[in-house]
C-alpha atoms as a PDB file:
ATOM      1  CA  UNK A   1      18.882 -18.925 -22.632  1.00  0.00           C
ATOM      2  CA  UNK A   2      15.415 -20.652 -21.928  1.00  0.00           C
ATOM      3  CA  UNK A   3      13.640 -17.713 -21.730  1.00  0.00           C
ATOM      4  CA  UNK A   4      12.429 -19.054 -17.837  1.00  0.00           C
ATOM      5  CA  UNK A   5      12.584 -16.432 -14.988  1.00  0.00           C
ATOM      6  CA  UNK A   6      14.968 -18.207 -12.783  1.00  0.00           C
ATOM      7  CA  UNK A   7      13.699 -15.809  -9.475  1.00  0.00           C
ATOM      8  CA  UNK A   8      10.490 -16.516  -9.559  1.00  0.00           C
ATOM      9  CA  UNK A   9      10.286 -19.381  -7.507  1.00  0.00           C
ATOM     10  CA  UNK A  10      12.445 -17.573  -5.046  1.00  0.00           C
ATOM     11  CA  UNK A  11      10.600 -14.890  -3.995  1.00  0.00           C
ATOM     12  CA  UNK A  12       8.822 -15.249  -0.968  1.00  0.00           C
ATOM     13  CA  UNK A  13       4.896 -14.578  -0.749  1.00  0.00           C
ATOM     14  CA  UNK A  14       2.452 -16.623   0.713  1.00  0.00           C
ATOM     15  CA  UNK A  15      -0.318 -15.843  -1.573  1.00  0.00           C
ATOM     16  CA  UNK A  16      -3.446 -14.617   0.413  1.00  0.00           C
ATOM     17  CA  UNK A  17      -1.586 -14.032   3.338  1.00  0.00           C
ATOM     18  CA  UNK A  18      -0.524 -10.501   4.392  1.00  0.00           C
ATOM     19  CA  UNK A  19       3.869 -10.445   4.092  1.00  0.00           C
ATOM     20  CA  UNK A  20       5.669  -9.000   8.004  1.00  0.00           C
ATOM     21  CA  UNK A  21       5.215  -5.220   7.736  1.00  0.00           C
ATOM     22  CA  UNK A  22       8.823  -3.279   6.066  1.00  0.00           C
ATOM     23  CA  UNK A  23       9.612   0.043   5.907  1.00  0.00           C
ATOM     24  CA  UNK A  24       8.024   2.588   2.685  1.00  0.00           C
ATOM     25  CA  UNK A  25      10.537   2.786   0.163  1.00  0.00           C
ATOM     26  CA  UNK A  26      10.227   4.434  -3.423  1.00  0.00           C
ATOM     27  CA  UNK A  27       7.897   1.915  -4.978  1.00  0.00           C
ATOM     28  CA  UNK A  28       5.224   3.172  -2.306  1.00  0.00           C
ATOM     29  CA  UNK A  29       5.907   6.726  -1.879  1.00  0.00           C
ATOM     30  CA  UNK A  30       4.892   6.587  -5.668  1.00  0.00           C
ATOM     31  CA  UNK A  31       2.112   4.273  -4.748  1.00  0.00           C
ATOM     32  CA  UNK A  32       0.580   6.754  -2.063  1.00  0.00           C
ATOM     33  CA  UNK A  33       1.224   9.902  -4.247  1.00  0.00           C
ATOM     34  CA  UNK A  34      -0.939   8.568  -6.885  1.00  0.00           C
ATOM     35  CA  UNK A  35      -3.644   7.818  -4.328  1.00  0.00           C
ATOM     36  CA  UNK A  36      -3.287  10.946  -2.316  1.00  0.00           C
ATOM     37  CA  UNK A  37      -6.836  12.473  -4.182  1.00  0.00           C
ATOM     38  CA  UNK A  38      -8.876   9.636  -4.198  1.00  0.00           C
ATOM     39  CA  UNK A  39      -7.517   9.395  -0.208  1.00  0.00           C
ATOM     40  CA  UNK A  40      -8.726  13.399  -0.156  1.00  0.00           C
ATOM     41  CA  UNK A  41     -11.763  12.913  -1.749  1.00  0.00           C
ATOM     42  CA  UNK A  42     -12.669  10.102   0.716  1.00  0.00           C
ATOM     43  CA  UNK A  43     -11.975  11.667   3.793  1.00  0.00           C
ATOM     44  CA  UNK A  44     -13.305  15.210   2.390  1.00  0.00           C
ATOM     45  CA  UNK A  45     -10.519  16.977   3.634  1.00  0.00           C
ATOM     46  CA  UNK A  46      -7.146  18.037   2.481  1.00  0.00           C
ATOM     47  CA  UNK A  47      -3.588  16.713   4.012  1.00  0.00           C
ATOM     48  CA  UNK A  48      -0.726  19.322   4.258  1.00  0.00           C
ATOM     49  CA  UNK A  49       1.484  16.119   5.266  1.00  0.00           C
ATOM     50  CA  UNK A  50       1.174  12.769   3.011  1.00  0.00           C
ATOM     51  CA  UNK A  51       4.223  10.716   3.887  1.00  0.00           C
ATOM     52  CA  UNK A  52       4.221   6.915   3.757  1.00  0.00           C
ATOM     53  CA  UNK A  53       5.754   5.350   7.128  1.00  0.00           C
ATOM     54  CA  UNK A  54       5.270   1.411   6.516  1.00  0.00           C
ATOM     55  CA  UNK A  55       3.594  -0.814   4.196  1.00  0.00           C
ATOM     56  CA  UNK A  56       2.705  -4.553   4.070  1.00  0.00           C
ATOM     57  CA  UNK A  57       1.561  -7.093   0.957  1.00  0.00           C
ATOM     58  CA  UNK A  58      -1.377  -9.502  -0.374  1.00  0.00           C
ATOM     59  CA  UNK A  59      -0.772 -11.290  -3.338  1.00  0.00           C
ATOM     60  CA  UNK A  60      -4.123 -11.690  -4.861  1.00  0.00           C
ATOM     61  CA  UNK A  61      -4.886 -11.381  -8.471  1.00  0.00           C
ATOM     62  CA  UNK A  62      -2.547  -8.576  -8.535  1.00  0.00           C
ATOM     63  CA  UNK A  63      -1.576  -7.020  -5.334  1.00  0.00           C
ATOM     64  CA  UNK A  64      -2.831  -5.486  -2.232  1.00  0.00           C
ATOM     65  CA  UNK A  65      -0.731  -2.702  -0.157  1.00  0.00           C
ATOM     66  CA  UNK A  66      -1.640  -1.791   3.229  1.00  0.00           C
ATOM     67  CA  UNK A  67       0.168   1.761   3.610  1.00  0.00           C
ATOM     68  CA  UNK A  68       0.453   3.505   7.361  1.00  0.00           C
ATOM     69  CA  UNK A  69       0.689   7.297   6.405  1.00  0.00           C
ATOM     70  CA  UNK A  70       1.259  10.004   8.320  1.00  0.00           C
ATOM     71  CA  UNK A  71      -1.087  12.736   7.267  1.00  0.00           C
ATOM     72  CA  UNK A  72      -0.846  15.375  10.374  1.00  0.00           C
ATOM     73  CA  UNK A  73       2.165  16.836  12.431  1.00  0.00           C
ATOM     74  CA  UNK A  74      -0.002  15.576  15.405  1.00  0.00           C
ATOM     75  CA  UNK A  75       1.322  11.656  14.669  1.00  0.00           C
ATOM     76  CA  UNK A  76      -1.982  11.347  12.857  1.00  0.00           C
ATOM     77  CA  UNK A  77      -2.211   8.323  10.376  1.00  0.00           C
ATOM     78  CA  UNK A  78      -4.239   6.775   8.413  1.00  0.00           C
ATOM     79  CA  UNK A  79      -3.880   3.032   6.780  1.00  0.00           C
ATOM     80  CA  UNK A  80      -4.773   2.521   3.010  1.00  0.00           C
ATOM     81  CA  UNK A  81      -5.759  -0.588   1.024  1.00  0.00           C
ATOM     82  CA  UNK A  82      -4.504   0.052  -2.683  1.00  0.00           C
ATOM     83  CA  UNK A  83      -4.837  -2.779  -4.949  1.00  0.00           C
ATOM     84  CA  UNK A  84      -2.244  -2.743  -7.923  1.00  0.00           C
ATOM     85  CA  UNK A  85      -3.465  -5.008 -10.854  1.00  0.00           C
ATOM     86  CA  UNK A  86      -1.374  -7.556 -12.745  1.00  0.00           C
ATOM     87  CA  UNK A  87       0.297  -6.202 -15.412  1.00  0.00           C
ATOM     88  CA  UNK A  88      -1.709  -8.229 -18.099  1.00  0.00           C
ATOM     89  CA  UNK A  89      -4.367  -6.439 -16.458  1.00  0.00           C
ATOM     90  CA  UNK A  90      -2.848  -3.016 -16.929  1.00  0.00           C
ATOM     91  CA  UNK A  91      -0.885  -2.615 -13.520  1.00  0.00           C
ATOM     92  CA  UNK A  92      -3.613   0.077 -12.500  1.00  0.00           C
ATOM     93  CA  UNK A  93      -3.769   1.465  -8.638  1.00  0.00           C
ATOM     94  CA  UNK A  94      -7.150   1.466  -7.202  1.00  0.00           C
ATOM     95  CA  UNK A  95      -7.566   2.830  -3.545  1.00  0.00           C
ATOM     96  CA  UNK A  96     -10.079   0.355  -2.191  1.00  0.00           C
ATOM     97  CA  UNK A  97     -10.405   1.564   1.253  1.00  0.00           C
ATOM     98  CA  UNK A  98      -9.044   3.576   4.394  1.00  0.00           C
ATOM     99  CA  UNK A  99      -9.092   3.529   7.767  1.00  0.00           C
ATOM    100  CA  UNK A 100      -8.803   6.750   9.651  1.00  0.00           C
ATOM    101  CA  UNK A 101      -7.473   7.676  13.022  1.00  0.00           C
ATOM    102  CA  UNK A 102      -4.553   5.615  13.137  1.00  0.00           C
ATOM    103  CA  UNK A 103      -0.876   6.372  14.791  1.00  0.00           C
ATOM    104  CA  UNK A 104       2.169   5.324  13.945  1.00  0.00           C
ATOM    105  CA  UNK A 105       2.035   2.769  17.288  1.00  0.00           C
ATOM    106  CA  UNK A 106      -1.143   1.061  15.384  1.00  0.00           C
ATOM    107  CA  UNK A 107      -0.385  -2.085  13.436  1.00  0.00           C
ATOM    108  CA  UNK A 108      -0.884  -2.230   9.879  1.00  0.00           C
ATOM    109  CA  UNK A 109      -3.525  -4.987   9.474  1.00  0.00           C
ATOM    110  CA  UNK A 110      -5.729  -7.081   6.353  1.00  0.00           C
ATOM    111  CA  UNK A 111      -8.987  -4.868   6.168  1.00  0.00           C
END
């Protein structure tokens, strides 16, 4: 074996550029709850309902996720910019901003 990741230059990414928005899966759910105080202390309020709907990418020096959440049985979202750090760099989540009332209709766009 070579030791060479062989998938690497397979995966898509367009670094800089924002990937098409996908559906949350597990990777994000864990994402948002790790976020969800630092989301609560920004907005100064508490959310009874936290659930990740979609999610797109940035690959910067680590990575930037733009997450729609639903935070209200109302349709209420919000959109979060977490950046993830490379893992060289410790892999650590930083919520770098949010933008509040948001539906689910709303695309997720680079803010």
């Amino acid at each position: 074996s070579s030791g060479i990741n062989a998938e690497w230059p397979l995966r898509p990414g367009k670094c800089g550029g924002t990937s098409d928005a996908k559906p949350a899966n597990d990777e994000i759910r864990a994402i948002v709850t790790q976020v969800k105080g630092a989301v609560e202390d920004h907005a100064k309020k508490s959310y009874s309902v936290f659930e990740p709907h979609s999610y797109t990418t940035q690959v910067v020096a680590g990575t930037n996720y733009f997450v729609k959440v639903k935070v209200a049985d109302d349709g209420e979202h919000v959109h979060l910019r977490v950046h993830k750090s490379l893992p060289h760099a410790g892999g650590e989540l930083s919520l770098h901003s949010i933008q509040h009332s948001k539906t689910e209709a709303c695309p997720i766009e680079h803010f």
